[in-house]
PDB file of N, CA and C in Angstrom:
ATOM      1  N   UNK A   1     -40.565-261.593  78.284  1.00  0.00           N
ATOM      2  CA  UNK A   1     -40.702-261.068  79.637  1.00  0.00           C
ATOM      3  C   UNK A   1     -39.347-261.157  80.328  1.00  0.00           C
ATOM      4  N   UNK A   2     -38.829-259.990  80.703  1.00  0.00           N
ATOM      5  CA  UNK A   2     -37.377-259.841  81.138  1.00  0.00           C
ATOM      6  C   UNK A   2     -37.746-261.048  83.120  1.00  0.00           C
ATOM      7  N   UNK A   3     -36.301-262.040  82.849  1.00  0.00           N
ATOM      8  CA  UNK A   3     -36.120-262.277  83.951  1.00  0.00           C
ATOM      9  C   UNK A   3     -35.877-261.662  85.076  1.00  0.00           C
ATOM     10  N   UNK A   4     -36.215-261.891  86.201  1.00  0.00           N
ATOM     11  CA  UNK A   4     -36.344-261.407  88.046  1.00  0.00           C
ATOM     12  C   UNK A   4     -34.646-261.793  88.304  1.00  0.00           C
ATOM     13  N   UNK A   5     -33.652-260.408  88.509  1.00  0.00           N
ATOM     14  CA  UNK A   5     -32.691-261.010  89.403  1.00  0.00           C
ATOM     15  C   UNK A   5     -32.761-261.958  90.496  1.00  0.00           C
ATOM     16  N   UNK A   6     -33.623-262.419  91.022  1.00  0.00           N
ATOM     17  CA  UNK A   6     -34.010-264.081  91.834  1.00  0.00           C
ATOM     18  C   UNK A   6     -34.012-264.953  91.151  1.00  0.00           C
ATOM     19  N   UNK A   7     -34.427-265.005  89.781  1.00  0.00           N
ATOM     20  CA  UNK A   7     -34.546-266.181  89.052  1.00  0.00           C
ATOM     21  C   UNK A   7     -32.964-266.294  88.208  1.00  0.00           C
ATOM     22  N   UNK A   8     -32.341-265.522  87.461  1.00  0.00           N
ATOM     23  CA  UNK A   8     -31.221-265.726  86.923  1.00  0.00           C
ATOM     24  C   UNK A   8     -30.159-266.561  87.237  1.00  0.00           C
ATOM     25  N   UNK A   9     -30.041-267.248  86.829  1.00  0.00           N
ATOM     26  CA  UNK A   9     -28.519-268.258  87.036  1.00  0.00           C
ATOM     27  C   UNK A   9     -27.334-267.671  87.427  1.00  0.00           C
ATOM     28  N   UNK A  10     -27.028-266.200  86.913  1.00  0.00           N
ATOM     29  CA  UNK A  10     -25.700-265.304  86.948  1.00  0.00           C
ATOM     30  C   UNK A  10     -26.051-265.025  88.197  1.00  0.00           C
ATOM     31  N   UNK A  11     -27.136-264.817  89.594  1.00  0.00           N
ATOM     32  CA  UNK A  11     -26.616-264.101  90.295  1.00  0.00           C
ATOM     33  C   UNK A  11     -26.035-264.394  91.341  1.00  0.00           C
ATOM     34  N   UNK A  12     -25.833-265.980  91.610  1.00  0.00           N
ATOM     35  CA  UNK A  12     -24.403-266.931  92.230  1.00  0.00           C
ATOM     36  C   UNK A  12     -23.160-265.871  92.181  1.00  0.00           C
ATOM     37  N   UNK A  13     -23.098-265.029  90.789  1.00  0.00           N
ATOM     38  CA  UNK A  13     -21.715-264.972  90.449  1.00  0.00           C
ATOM     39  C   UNK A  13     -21.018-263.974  91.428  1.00  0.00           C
ATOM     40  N   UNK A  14     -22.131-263.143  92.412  1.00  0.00           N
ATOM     41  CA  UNK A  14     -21.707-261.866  92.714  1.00  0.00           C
ATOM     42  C   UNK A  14     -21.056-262.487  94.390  1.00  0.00           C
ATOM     43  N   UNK A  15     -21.495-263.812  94.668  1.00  0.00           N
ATOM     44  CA  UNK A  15     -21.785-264.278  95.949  1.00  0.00           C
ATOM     45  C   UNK A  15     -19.729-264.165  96.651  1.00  0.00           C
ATOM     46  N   UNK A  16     -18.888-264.379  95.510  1.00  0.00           N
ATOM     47  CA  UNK A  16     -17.170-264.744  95.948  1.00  0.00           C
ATOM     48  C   UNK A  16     -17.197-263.236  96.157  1.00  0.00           C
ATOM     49  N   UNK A  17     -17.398-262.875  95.451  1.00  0.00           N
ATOM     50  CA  UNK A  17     -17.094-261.287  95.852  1.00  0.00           C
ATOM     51  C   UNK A  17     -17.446-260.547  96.967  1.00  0.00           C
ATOM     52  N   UNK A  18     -18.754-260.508  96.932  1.00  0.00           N
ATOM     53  CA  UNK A  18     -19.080-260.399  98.839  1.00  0.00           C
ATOM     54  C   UNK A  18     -18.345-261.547  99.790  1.00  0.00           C
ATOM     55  N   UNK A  19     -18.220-262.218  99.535  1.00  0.00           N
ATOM     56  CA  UNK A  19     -17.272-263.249 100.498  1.00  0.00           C
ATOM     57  C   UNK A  19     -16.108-262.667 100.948  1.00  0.00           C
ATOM     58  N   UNK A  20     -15.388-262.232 100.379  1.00  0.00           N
ATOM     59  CA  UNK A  20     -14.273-262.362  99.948  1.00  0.00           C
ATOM     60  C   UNK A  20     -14.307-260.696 100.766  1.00  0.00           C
ATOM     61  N   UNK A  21     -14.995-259.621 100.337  1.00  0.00           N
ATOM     62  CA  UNK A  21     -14.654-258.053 100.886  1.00  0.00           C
ATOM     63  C   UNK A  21     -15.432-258.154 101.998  1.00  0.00           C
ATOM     64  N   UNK A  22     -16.900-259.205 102.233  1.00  0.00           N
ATOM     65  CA  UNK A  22     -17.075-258.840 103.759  1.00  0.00           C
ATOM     66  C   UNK A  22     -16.383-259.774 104.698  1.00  0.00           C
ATOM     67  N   UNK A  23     -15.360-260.095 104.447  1.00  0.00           N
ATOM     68  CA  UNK A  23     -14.295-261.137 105.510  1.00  0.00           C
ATOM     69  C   UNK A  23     -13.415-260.032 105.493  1.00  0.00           C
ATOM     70  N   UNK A  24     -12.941-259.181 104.610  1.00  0.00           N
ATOM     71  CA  UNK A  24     -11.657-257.887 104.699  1.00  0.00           C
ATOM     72  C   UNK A  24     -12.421-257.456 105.410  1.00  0.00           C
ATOM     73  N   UNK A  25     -13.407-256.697 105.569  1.00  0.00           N
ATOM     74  CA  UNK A  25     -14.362-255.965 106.192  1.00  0.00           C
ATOM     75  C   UNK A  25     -14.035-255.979 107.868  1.00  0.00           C
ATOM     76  N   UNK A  26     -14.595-257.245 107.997  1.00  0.00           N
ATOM     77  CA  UNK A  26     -15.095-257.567 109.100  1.00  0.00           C
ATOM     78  C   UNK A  26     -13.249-258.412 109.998  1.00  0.00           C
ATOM     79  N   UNK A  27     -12.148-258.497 109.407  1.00  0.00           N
ATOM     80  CA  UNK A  27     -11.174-258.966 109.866  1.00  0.00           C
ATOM     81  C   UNK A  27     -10.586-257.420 110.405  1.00  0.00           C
ATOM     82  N   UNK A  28     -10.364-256.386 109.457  1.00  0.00           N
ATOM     83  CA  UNK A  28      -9.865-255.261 109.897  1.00  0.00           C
ATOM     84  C   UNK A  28     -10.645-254.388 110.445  1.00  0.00           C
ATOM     85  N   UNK A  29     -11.980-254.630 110.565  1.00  0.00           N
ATOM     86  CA  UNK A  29     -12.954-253.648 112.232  1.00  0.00           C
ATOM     87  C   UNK A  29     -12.681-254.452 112.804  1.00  0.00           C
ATOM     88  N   UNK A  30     -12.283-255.816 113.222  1.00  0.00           N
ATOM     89  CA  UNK A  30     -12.170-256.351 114.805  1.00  0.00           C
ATOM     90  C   UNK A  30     -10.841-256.132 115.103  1.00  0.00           C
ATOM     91  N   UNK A  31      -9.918-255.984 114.023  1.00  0.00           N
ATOM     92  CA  UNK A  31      -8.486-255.893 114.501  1.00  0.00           C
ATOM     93  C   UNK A  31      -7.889-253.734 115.050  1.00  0.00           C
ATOM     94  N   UNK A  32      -9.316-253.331 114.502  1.00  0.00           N
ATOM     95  CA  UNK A  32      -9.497-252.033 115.098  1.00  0.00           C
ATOM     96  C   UNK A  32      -9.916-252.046 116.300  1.00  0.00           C
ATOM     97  N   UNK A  33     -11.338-252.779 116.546  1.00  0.00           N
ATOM     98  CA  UNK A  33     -11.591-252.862 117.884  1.00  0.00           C
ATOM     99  C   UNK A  33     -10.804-253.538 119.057  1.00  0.00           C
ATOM    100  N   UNK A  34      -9.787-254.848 118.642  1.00  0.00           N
ATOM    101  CA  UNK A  34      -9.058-255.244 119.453  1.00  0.00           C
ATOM    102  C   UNK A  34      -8.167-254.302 119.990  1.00  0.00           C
ATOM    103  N   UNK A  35      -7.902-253.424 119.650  1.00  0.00           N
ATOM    104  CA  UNK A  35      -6.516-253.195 119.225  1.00  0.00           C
ATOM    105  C   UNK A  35      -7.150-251.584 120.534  1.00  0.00           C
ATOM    106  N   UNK A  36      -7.919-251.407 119.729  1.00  0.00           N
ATOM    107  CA  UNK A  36      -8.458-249.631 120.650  1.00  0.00           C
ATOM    108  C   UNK A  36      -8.635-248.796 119.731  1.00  0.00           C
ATOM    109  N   UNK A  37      -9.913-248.491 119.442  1.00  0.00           N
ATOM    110  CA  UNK A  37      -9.990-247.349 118.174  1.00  0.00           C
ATOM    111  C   UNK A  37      -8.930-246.476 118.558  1.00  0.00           C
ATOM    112  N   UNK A  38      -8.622-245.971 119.778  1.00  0.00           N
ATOM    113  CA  UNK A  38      -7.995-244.648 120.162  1.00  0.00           C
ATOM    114  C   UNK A  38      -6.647-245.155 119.419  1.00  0.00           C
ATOM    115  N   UNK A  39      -5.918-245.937 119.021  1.00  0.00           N
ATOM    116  CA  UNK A  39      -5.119-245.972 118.772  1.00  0.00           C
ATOM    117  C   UNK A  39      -5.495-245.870 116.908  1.00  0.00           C
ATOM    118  N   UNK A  40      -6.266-246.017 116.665  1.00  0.00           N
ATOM    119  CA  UNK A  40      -6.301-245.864 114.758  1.00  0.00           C
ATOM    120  C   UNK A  40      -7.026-244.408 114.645  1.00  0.00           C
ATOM    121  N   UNK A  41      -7.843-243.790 115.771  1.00  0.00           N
ATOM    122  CA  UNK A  41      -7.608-242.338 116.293  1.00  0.00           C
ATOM    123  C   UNK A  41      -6.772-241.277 115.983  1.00  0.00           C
ATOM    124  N   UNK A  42      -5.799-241.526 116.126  1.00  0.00           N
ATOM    125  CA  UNK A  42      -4.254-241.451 116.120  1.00  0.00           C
ATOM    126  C   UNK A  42      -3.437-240.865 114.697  1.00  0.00           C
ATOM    127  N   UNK A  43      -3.884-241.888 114.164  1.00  0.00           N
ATOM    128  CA  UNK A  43      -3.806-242.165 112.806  1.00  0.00           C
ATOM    129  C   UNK A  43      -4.367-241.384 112.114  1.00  0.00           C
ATOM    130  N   UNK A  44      -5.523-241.386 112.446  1.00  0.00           N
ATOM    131  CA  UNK A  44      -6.811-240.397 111.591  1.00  0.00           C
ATOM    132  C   UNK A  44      -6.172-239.264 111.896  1.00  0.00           C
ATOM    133  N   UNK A  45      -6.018-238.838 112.667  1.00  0.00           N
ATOM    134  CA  UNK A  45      -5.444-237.067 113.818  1.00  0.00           C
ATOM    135  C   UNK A  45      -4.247-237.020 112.430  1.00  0.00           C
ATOM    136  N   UNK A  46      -3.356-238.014 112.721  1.00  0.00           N
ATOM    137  CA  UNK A  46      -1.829-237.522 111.876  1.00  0.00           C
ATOM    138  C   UNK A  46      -2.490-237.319 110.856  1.00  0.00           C
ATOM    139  N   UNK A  47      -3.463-238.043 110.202  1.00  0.00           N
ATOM    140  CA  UNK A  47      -3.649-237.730 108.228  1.00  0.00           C
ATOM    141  C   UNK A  47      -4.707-236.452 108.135  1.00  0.00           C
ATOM    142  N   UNK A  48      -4.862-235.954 109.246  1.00  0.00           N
ATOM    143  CA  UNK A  48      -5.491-234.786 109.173  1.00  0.00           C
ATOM    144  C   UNK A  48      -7.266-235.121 108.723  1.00  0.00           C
ATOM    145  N   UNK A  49      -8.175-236.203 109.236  1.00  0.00           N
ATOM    146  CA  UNK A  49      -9.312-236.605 109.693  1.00  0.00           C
ATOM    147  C   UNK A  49     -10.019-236.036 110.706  1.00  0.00           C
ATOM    148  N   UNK A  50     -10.931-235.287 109.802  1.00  0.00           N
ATOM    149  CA  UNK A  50     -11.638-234.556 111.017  1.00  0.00           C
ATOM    150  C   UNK A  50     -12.477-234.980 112.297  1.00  0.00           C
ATOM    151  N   UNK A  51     -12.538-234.870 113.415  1.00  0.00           N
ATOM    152  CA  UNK A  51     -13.190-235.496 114.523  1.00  0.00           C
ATOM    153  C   UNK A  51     -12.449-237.492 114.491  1.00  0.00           C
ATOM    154  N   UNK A  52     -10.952-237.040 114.621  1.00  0.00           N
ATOM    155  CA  UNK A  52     -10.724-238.288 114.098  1.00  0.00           C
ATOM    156  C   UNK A  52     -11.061-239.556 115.534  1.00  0.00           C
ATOM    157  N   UNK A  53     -11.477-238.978 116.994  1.00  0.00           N
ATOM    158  CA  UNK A  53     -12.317-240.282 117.405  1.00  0.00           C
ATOM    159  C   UNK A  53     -13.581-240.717 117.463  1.00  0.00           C
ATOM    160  N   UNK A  54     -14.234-239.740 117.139  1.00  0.00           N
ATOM    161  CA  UNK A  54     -15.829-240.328 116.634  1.00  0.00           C
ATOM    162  C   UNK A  54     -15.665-241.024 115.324  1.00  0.00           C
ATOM    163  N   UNK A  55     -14.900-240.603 114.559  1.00  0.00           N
ATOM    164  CA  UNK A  55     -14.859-241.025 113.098  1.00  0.00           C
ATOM    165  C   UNK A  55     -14.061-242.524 113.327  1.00  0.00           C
ATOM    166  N   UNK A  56     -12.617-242.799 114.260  1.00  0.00           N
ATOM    167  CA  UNK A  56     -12.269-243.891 114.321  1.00  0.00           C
ATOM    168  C   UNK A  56     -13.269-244.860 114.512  1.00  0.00           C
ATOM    169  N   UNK A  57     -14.573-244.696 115.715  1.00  0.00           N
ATOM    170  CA  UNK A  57     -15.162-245.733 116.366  1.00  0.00           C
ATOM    171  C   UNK A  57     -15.862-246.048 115.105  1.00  0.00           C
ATOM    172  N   UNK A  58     -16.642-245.063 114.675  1.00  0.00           N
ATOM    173  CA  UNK A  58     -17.995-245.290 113.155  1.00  0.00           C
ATOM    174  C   UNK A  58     -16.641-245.794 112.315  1.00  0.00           C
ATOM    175  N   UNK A  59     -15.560-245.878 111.971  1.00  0.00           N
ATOM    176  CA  UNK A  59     -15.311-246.315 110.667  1.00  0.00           C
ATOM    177  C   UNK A  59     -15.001-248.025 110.852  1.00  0.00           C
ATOM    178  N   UNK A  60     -14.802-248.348 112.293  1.00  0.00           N
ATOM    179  CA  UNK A  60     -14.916-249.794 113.159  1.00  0.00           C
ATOM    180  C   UNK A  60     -15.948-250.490 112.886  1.00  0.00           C
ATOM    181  N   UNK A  61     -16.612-249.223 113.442  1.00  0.00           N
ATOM    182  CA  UNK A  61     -18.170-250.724 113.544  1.00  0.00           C
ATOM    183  C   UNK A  61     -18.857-250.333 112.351  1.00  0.00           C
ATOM    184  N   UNK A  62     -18.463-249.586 111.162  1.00  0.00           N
ATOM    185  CA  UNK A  62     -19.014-249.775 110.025  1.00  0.00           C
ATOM    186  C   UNK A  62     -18.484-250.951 108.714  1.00  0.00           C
ATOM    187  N   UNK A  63     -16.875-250.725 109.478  1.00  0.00           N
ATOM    188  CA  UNK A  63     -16.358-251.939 108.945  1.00  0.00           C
ATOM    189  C   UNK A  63     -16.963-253.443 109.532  1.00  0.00           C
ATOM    190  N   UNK A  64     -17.337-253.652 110.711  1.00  0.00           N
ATOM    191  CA  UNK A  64     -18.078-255.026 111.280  1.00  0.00           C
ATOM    192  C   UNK A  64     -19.269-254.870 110.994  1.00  0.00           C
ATOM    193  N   UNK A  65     -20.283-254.078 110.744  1.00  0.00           N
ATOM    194  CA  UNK A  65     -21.148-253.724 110.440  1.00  0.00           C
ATOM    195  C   UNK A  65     -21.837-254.453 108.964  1.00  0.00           C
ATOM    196  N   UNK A  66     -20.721-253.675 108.180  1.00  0.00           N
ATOM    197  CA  UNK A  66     -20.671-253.628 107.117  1.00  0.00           C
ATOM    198  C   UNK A  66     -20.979-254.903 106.424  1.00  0.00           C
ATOM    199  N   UNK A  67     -19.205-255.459 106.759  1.00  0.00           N
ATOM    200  CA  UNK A  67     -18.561-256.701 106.277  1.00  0.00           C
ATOM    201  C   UNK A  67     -19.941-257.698 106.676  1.00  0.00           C
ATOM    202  N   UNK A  68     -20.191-257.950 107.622  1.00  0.00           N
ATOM    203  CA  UNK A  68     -21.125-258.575 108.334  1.00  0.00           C
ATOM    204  C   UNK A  68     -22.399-258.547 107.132  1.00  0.00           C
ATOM    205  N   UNK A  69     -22.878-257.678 107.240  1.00  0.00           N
ATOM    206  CA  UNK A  69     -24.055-256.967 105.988  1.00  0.00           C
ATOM    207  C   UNK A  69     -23.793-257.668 104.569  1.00  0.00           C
ATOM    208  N   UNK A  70     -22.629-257.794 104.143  1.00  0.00           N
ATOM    209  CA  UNK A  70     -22.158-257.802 102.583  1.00  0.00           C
ATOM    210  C   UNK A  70     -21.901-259.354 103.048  1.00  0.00           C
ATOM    211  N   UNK A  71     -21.859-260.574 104.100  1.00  0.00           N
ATOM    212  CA  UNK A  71     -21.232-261.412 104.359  1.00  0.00           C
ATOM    213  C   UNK A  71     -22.547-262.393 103.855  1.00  0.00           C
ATOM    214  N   UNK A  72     -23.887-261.888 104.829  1.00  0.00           N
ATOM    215  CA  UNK A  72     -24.948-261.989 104.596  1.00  0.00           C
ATOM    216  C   UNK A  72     -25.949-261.578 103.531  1.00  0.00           C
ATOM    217  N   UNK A  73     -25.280-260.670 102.828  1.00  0.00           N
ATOM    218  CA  UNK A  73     -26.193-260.440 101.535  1.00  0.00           C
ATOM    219  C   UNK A  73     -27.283-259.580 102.223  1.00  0.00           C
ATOM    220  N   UNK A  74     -26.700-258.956 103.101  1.00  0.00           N
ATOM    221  CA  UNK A  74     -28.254-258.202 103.551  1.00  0.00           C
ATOM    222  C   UNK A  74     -28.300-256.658 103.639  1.00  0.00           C
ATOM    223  N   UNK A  75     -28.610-255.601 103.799  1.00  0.00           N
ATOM    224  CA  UNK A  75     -28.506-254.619 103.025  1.00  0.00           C
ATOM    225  C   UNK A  75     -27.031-253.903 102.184  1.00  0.00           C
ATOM    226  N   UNK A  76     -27.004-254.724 101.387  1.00  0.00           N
ATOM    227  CA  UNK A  76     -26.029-254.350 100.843  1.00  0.00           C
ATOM    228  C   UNK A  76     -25.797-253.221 100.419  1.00  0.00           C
ATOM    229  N   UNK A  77     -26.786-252.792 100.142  1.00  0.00           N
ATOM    230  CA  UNK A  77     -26.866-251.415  98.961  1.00  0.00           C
ATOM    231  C   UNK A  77     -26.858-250.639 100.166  1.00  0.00           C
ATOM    232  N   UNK A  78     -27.037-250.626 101.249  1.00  0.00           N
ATOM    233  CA  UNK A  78     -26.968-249.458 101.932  1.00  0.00           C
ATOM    234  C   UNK A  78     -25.478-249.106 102.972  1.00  0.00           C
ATOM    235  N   UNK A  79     -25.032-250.611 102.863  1.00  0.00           N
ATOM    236  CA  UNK A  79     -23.683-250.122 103.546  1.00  0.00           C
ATOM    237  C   UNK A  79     -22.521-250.031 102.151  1.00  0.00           C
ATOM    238  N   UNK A  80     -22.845-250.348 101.000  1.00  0.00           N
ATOM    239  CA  UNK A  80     -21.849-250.454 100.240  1.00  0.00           C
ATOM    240  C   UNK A  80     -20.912-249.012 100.099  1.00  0.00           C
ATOM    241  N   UNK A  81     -21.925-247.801 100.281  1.00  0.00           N
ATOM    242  CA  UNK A  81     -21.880-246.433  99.824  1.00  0.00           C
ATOM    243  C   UNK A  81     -20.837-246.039 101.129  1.00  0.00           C
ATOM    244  N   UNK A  82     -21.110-245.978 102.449  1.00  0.00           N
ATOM    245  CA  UNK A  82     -20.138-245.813 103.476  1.00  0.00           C
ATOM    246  C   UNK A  82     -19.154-246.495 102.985  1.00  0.00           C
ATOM    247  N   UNK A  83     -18.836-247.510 103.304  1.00  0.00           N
ATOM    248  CA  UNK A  83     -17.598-248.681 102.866  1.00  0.00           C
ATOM    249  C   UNK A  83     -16.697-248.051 101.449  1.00  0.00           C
ATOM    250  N   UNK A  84     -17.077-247.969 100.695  1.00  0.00           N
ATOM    251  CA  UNK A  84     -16.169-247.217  99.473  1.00  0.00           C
ATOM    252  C   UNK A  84     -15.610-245.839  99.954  1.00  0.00           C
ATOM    253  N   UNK A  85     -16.837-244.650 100.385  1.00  0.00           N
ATOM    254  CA  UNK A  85     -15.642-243.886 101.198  1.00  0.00           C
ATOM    255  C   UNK A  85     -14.415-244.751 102.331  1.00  0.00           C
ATOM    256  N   UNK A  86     -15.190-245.195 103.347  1.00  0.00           N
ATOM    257  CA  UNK A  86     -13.798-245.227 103.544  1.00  0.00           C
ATOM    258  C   UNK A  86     -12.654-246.186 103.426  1.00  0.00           C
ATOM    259  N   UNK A  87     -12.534-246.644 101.952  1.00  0.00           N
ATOM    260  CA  UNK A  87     -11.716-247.371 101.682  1.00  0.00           C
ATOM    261  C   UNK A  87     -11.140-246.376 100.483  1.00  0.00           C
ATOM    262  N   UNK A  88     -11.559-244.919 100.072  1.00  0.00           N
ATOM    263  CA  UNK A  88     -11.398-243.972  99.384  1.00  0.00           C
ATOM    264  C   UNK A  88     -10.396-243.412 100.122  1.00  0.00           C
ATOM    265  N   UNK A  89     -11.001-243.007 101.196  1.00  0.00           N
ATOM    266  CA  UNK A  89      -9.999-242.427 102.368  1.00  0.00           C
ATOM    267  C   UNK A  89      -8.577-242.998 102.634  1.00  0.00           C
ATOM    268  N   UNK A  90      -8.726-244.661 102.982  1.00  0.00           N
ATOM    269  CA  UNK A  90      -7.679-245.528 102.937  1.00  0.00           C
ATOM    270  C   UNK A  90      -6.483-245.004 101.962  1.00  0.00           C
ATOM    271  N   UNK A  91      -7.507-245.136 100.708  1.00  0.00           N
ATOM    272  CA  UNK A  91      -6.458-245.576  99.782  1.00  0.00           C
ATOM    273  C   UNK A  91      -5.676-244.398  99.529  1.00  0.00           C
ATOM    274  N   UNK A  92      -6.122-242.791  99.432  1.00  0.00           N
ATOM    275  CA  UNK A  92      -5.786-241.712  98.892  1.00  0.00           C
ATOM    276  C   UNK A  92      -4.474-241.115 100.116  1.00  0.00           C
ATOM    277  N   UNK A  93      -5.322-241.421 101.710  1.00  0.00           N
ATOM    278  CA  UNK A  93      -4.452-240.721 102.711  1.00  0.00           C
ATOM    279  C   UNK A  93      -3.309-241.532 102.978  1.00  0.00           C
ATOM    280  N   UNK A  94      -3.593-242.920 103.078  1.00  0.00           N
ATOM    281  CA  UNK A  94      -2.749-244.098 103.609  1.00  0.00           C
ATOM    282  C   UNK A  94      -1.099-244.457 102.241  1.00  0.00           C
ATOM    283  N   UNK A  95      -2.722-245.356 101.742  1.00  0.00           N
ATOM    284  CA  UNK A  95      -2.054-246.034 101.124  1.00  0.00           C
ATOM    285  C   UNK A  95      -0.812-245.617  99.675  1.00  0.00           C
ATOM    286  N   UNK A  96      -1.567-244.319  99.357  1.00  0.00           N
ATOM    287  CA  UNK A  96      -0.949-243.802  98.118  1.00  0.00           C
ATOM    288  C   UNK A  96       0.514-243.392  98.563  1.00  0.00           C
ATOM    289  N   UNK A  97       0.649-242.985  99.426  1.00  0.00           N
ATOM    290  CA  UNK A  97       1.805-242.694  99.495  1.00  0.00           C
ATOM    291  C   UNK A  97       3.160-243.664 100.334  1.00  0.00           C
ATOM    292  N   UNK A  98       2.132-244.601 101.098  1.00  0.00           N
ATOM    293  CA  UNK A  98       3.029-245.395 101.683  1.00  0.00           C
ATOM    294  C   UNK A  98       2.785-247.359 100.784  1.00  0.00           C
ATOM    295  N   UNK A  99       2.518-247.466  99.878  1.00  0.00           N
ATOM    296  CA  UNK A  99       2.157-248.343  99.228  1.00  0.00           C
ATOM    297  C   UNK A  99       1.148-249.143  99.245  1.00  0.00           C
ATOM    298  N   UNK A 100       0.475-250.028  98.323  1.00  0.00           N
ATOM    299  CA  UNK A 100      -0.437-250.743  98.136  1.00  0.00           C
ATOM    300  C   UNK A 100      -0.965-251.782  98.533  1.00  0.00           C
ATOM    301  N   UNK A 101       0.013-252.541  99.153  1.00  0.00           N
ATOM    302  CA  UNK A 101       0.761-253.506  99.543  1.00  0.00           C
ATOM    303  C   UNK A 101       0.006-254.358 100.879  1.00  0.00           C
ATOM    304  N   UNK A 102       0.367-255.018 101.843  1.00  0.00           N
ATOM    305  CA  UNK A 102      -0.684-255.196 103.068  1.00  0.00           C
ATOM    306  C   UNK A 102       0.147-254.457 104.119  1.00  0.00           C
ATOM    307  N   UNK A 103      -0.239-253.217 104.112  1.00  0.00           N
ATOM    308  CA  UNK A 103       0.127-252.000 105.076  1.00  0.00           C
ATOM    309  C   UNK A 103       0.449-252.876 106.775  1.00  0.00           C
ATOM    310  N   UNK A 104       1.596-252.973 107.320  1.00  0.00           N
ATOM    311  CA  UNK A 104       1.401-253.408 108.956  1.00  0.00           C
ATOM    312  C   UNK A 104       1.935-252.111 109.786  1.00  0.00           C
ATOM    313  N   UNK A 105       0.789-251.301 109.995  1.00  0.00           N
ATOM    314  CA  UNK A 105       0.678-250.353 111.238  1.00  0.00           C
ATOM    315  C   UNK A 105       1.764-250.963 112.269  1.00  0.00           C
ATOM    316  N   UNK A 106       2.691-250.682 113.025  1.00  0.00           N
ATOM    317  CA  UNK A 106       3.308-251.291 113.778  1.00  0.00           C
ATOM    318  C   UNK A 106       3.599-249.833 115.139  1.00  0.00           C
ATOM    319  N   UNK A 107       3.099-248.810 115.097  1.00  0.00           N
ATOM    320  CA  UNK A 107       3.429-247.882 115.381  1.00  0.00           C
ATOM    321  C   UNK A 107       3.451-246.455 114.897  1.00  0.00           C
ATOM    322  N   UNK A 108       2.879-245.639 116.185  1.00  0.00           N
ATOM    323  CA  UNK A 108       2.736-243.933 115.388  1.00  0.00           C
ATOM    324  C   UNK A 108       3.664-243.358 116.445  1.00  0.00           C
ATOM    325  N   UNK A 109       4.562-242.158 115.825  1.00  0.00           N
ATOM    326  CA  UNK A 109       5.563-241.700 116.474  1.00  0.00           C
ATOM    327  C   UNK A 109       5.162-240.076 115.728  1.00  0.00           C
ATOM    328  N   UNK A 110       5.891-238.816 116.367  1.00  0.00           N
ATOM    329  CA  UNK A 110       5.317-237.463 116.153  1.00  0.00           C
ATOM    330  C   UNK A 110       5.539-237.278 114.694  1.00  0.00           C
ATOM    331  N   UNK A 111       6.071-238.375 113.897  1.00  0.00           N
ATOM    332  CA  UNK A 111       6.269-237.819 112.384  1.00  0.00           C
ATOM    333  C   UNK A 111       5.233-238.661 111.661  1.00  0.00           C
ATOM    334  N   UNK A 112       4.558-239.388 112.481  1.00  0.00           N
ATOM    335  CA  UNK A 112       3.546-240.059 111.537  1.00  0.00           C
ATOM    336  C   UNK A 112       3.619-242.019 111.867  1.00  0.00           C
ATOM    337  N   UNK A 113       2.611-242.658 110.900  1.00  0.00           N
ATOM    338  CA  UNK A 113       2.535-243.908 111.448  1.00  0.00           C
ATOM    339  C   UNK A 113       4.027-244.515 111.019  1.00  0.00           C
ATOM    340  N   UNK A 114       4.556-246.029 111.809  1.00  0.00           N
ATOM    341  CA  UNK A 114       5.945-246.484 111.771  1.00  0.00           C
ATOM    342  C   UNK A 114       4.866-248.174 110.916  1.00  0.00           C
ATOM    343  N   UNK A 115       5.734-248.103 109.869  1.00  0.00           N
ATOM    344  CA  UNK A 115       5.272-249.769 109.301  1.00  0.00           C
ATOM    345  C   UNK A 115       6.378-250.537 109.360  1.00  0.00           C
ATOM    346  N   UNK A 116       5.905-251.953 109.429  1.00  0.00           N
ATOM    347  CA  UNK A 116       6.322-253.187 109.462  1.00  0.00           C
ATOM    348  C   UNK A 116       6.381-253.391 108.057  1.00  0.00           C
ATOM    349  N   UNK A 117       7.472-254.847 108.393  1.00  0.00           N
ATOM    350  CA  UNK A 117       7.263-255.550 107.284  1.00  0.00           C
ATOM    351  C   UNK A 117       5.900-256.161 106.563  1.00  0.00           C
ATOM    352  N   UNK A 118       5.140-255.794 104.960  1.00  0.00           N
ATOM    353  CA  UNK A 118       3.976-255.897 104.080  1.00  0.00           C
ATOM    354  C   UNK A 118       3.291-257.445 104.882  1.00  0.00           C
ATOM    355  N   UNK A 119       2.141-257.559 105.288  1.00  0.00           N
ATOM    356  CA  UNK A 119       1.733-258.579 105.384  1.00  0.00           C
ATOM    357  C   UNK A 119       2.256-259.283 106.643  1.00  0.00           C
ATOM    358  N   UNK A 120       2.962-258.801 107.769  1.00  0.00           N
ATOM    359  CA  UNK A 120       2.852-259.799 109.337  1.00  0.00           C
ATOM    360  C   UNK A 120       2.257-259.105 110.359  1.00  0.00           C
TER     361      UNK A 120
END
């Protein structure tokens, strides 16, 4: 009789991993919301994001949302699917071309966003 994912010993294993992406999650929607969606708005507009301030606010509180959700183990499966787009988005508009690295937004000027030094 096949074991109940409740009963298995392995399923501890998945627990660092949600730890770990709903704290990214939930650190970079508050540092959106601190900050003013209108300003990651902005951002969206330059990379060519359609409706990029409705889309800034939902990609905020889907990130707190989210992270929050995956922090708690609680519908996971339903925010996981949002969350990969837009960390799809991230990675393809953002990151691919300006590196991998811990991106510091420091500024958007008419040619596009201005970064800081990786990680302050």
């Amino acid at each position: 009789m096949p074991t109940s994912w409740r009963n298995r010993p392995d399923r501890w294993a998945v627990l660092p991993i949600r730890f770990v992406l709903g704290i990214g999650f939930v650190v970079h929607g508050w540092a959106k919301l601190s900050r003013g969606p209108a300003g990651f708005a902005r951002l969206l507009d330059w990379i060519g994001v359609p409706l990029p301030g409705p889309t800034a606010w939902v990609s905020t509180l889907l990130e707190l949302t989210g992270g929050l959700a995956l922090l708690l183990g609680a519908f996971v499966e339903f925010v996981s699917l949002p969350l990969i787009v837009v960390m799809l988005v991230a990675m393809f508009a953002v990151h691919l071309r300006n590196g991998f690295s811990a991106i510091n937004t420091v500024g958007l000027t008419a040619t596009g966003p201005q970064f800081g030094p990786p990680g302050l």
